[in-house]
C-alpha atoms as a PDB file:
ATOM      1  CA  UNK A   1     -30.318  21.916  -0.748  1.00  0.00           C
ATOM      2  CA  UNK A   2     -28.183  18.517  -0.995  1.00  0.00           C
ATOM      3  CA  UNK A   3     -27.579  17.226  -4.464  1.00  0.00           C
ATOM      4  CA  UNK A   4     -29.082  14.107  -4.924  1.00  0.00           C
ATOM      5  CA  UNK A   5     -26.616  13.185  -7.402  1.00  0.00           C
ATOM      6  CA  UNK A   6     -23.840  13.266  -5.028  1.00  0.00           C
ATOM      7  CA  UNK A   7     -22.484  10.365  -3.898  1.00  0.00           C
ATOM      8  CA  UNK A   8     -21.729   9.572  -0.270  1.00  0.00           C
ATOM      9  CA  UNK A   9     -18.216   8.410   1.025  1.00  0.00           C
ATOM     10  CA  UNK A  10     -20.185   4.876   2.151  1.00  0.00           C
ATOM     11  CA  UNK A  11     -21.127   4.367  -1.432  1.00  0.00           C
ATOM     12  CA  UNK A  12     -17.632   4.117  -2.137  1.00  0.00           C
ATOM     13  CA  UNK A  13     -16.001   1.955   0.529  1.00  0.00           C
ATOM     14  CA  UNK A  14     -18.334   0.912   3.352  1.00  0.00           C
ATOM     15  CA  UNK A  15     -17.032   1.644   6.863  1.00  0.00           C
ATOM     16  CA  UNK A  16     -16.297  -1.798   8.608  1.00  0.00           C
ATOM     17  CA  UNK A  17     -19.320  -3.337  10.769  1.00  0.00           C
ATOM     18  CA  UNK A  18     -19.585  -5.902  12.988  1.00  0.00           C
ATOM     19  CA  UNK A  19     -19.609  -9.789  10.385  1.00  0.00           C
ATOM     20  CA  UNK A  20     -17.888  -7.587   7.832  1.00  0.00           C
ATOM     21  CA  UNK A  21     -18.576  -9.355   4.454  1.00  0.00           C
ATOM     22  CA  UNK A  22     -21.442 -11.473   6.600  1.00  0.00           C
ATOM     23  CA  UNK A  23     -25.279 -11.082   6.468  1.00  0.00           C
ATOM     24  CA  UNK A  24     -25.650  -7.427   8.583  1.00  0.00           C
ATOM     25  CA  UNK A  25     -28.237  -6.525  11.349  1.00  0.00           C
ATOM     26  CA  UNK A  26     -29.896  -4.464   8.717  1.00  0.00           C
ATOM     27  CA  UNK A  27     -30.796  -7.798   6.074  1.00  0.00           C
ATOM     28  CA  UNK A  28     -27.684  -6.274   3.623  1.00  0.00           C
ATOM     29  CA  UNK A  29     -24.432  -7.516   2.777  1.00  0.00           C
ATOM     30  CA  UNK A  30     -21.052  -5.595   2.345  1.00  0.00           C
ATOM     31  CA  UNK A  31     -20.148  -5.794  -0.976  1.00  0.00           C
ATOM     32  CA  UNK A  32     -17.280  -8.150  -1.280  1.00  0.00           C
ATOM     33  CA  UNK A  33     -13.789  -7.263  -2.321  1.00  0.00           C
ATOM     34  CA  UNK A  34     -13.931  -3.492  -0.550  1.00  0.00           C
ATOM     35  CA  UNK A  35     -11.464  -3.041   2.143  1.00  0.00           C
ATOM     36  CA  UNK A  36     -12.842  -2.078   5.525  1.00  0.00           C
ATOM     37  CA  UNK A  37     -12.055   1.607   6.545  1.00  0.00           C
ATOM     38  CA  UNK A  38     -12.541   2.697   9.686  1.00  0.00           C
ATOM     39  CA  UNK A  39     -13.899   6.152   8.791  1.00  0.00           C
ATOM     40  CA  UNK A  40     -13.122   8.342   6.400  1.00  0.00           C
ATOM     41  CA  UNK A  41      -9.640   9.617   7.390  1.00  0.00           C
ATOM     42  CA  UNK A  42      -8.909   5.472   6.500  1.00  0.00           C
ATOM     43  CA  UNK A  43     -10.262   6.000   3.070  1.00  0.00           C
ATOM     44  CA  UNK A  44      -6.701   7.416   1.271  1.00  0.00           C
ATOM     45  CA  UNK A  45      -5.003   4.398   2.690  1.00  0.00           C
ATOM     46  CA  UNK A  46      -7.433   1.532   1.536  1.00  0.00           C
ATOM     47  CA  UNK A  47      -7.618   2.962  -2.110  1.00  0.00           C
ATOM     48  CA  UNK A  48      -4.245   3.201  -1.929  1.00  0.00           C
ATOM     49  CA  UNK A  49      -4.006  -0.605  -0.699  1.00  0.00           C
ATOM     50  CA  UNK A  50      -6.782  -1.329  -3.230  1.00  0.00           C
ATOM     51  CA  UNK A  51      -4.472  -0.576  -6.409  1.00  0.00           C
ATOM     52  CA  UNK A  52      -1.454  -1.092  -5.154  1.00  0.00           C
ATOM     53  CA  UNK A  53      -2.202  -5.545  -4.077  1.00  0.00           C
ATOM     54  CA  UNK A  54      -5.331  -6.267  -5.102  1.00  0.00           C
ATOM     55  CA  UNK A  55      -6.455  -4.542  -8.062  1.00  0.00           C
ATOM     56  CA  UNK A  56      -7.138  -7.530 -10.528  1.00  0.00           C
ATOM     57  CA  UNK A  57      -7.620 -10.834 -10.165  1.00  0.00           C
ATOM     58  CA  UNK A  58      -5.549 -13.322 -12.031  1.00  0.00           C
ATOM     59  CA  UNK A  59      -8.247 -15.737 -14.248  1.00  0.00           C
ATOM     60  CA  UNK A  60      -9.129 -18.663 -13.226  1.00  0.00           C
ATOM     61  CA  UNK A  61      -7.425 -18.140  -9.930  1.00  0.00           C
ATOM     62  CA  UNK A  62      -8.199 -16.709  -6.252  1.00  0.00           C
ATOM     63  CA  UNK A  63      -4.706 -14.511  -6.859  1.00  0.00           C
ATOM     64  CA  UNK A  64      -5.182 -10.925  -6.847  1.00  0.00           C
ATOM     65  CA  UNK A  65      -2.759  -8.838  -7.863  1.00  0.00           C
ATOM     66  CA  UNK A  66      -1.752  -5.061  -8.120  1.00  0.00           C
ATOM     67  CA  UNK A  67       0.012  -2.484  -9.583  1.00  0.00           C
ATOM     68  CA  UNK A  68       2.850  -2.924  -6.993  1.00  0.00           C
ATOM     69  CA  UNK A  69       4.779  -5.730  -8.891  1.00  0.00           C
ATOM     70  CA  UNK A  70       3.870  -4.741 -12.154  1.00  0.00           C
ATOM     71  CA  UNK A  71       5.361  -1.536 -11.317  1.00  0.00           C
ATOM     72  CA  UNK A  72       9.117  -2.958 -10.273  1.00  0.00           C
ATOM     73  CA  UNK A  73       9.311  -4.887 -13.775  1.00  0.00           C
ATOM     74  CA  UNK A  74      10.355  -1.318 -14.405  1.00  0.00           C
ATOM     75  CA  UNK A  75      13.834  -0.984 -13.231  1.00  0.00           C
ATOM     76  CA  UNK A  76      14.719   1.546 -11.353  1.00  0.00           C
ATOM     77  CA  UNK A  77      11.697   3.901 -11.788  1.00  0.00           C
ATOM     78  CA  UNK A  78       9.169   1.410 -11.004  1.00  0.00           C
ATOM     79  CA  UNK A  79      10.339   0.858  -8.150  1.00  0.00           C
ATOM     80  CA  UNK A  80      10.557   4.267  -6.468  1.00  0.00           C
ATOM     81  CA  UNK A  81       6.718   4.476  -7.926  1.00  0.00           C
ATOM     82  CA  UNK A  82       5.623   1.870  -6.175  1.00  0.00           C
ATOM     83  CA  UNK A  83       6.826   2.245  -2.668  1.00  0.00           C
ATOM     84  CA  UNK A  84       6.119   5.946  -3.240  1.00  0.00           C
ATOM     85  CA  UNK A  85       2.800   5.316  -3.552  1.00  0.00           C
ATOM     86  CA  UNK A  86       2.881   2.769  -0.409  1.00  0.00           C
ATOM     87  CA  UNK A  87       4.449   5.859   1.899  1.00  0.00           C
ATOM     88  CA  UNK A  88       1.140   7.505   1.264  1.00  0.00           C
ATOM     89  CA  UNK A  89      -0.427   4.588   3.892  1.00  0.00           C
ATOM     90  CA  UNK A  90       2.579   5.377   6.212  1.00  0.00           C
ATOM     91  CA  UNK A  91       2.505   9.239   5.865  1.00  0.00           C
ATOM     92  CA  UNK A  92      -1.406   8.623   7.236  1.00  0.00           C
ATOM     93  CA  UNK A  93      -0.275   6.740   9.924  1.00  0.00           C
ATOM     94  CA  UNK A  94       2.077   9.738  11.045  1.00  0.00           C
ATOM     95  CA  UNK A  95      -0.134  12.526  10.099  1.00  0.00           C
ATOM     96  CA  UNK A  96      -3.453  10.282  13.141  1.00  0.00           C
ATOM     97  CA  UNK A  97      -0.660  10.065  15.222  1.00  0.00           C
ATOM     98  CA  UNK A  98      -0.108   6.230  15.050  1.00  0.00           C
ATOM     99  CA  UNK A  99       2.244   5.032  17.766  1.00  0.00           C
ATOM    100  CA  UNK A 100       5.763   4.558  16.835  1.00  0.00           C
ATOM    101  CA  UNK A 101       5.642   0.734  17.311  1.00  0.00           C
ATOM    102  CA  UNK A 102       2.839   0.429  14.580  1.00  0.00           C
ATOM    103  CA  UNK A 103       5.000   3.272  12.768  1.00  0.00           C
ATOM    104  CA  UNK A 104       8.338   0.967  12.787  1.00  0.00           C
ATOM    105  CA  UNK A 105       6.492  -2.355  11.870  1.00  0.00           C
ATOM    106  CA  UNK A 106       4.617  -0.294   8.690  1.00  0.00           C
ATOM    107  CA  UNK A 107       7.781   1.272   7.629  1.00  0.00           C
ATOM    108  CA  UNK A 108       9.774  -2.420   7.878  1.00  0.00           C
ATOM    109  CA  UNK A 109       6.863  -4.013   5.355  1.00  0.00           C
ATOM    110  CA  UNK A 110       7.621  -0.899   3.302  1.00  0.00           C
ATOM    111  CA  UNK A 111      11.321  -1.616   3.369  1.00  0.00           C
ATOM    112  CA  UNK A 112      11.303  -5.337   2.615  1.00  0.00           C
ATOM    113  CA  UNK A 113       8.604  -4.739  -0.008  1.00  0.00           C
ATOM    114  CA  UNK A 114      10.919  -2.461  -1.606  1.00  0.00           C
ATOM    115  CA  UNK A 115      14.026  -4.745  -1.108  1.00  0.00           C
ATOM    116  CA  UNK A 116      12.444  -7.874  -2.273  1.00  0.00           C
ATOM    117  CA  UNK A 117      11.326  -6.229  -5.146  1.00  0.00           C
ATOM    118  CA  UNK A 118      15.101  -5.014  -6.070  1.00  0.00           C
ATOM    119  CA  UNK A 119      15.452  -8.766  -6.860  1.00  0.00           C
ATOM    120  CA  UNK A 120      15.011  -8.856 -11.003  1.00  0.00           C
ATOM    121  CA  UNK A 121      11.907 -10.882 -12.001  1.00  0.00           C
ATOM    122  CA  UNK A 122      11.757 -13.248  -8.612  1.00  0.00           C
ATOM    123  CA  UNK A 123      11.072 -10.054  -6.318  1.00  0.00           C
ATOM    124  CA  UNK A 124       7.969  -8.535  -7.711  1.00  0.00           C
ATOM    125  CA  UNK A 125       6.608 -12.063  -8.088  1.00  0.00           C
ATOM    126  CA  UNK A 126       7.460 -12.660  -4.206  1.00  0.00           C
ATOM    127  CA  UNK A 127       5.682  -9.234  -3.811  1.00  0.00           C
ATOM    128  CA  UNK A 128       1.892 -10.663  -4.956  1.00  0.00           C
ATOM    129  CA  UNK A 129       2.363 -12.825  -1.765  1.00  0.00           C
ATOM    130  CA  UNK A 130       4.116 -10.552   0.497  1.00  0.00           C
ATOM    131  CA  UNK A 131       1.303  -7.855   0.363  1.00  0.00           C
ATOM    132  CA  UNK A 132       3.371  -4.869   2.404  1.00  0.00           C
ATOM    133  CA  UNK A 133       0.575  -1.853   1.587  1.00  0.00           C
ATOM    134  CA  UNK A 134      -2.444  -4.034   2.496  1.00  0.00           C
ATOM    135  CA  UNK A 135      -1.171  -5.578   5.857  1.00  0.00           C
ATOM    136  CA  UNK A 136       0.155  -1.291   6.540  1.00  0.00           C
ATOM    137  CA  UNK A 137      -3.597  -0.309   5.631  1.00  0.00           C
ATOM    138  CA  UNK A 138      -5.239  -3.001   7.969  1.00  0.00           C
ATOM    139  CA  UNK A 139      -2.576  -2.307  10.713  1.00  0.00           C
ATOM    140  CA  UNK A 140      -3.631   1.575   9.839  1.00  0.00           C
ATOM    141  CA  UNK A 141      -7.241   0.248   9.960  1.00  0.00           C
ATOM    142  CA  UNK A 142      -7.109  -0.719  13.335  1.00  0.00           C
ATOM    143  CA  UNK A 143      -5.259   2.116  14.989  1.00  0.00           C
ATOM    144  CA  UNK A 144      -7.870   4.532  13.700  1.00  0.00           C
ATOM    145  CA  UNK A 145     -11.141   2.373  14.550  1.00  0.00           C
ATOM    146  CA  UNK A 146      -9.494   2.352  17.939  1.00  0.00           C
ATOM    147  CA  UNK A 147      -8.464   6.475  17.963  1.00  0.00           C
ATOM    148  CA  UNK A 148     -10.960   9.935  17.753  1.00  0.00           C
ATOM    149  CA  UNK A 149      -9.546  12.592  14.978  1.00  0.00           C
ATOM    150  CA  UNK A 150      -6.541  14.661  16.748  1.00  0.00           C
ATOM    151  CA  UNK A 151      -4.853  17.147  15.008  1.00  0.00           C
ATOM    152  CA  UNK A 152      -1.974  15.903  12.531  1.00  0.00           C
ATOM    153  CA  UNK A 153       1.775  15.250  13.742  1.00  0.00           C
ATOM    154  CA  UNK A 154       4.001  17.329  13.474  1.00  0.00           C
ATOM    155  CA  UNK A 155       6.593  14.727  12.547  1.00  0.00           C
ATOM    156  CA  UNK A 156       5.207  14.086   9.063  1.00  0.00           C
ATOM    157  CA  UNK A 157       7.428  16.801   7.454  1.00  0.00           C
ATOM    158  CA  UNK A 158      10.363  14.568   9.011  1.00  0.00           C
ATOM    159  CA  UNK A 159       8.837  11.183   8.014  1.00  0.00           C
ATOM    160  CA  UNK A 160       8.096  12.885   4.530  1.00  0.00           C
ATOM    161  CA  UNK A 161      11.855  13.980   3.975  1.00  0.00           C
ATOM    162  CA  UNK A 162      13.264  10.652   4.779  1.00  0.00           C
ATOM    163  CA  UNK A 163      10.982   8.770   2.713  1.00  0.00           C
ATOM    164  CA  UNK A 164      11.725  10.687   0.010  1.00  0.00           C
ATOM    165  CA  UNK A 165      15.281   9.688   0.501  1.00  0.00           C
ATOM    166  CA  UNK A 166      14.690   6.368   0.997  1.00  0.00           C
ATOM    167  CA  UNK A 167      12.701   6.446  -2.249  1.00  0.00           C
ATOM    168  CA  UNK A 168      15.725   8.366  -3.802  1.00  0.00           C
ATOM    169  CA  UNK A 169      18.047   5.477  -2.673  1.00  0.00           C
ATOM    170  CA  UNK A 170      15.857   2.694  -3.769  1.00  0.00           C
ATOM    171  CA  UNK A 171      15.766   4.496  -7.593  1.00  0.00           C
ATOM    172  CA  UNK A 172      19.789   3.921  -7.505  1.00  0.00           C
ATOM    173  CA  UNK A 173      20.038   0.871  -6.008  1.00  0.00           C
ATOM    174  CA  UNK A 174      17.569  -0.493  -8.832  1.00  0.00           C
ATOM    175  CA  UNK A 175      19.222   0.982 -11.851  1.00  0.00           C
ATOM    176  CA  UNK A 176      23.034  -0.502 -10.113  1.00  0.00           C
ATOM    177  CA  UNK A 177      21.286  -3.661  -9.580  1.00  0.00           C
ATOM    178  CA  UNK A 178      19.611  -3.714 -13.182  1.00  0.00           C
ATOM    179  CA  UNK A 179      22.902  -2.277 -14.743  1.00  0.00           C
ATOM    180  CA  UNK A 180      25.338  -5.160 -13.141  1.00  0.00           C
ATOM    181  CA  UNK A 181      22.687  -7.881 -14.339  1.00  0.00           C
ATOM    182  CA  UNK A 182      23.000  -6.707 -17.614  1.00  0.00           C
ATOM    183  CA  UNK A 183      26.702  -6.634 -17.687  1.00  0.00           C
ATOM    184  CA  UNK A 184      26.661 -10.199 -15.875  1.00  0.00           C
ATOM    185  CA  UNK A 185      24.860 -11.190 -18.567  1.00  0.00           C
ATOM    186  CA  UNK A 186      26.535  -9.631 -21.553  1.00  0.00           C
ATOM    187  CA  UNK A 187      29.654 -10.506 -20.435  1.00  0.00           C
ATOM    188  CA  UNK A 188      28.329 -14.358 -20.240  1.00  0.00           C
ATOM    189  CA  UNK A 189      27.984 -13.987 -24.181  1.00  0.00           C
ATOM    190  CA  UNK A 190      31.172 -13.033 -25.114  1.00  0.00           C
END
């Protein structure tokens, strides 16, 4: 027997539907704010989207924000959080057998995500607009609506390796870029 306390995966993000966020066939309406999956092998990558861009919204404002550029304030370590969190959206991609194309053009919002946000204090701000994990979820989105389940790539061990180097890169680069600020500026005061 089911349990009725259960919930179902619809409770928690709504598959998309024809007029999503519209008045549906049915008399209901999506509830707003949810990001569309496709089904639920989508649902990783829009929760993933959800925190990482638009997890608050600034008051008094339309501006949502995420943990994304609050996490590269961090230097260094906040960085290589961030866009490791983001490779989970790509890693999906690879493991439903997205085409390269759609593979290069996710990994390429990952990259200048992470580069913009190498910039101290004008980067992660830059990153609230740029929006790299949502427009790599809806891109992800759309691939799956369009694709049946297949069995997962067997590139994703590959993919996995170098974005764990790539993450391992960006963790140096932000600590050398954080370190020569701070001796740019100390040296400005003696």
């Amino acid at each position: 027997m089911p349990d009725p306390t259960a919930l179902e995966p619809d409770e928690i993000i709504p598959p998309a539907r024809a007029g999503s966020g519209k008045q549906q066939a049915s008399g209901t309406r999506q509830p707003s704010g949810l990001p569309p999956v496709a089904d639920l092998r989508g649902l990783l990558p829009a929760f993933v989207a959800k925190w990482l861009d638009d997890l608050l919204r600034i008051p008094g404002t339309n501006i949502r924000i995420g943990l994304d550029p609050l996490l590269s304030l961090i230097p260094g370590l906040g960085d290589a959080a961030s866009t490791t969190a983001g490779a989970a959206i790509l890693l999906s991609a690879v493991r439903h057998r997205a085409p390269l194309g759609l593979l290069a053009r996710m990994g390429g919002n990952m990259a200048g995500n992470a580069l913009l946000n190498l910039i101290p204090v004008i980067g992660p701000a830059a990153s609230i607009w740029y929006r790299s994990n949502s427009r790599n979820n809806q891109m992800l989105q759309k691939h799956l609506a369009g694709h049946p389940p297949g069995p997962p790539s067997p590139q994703t061990k590959i993919l996995l390796a170098l974005v764990i180097l790539f993450v391992l890169g960006l963790l140096v680069a932000g600590i050398f870029v954080w370190i020569a600020l701070f001796r740019f500026v100390s040296a400005l005061f003696q």
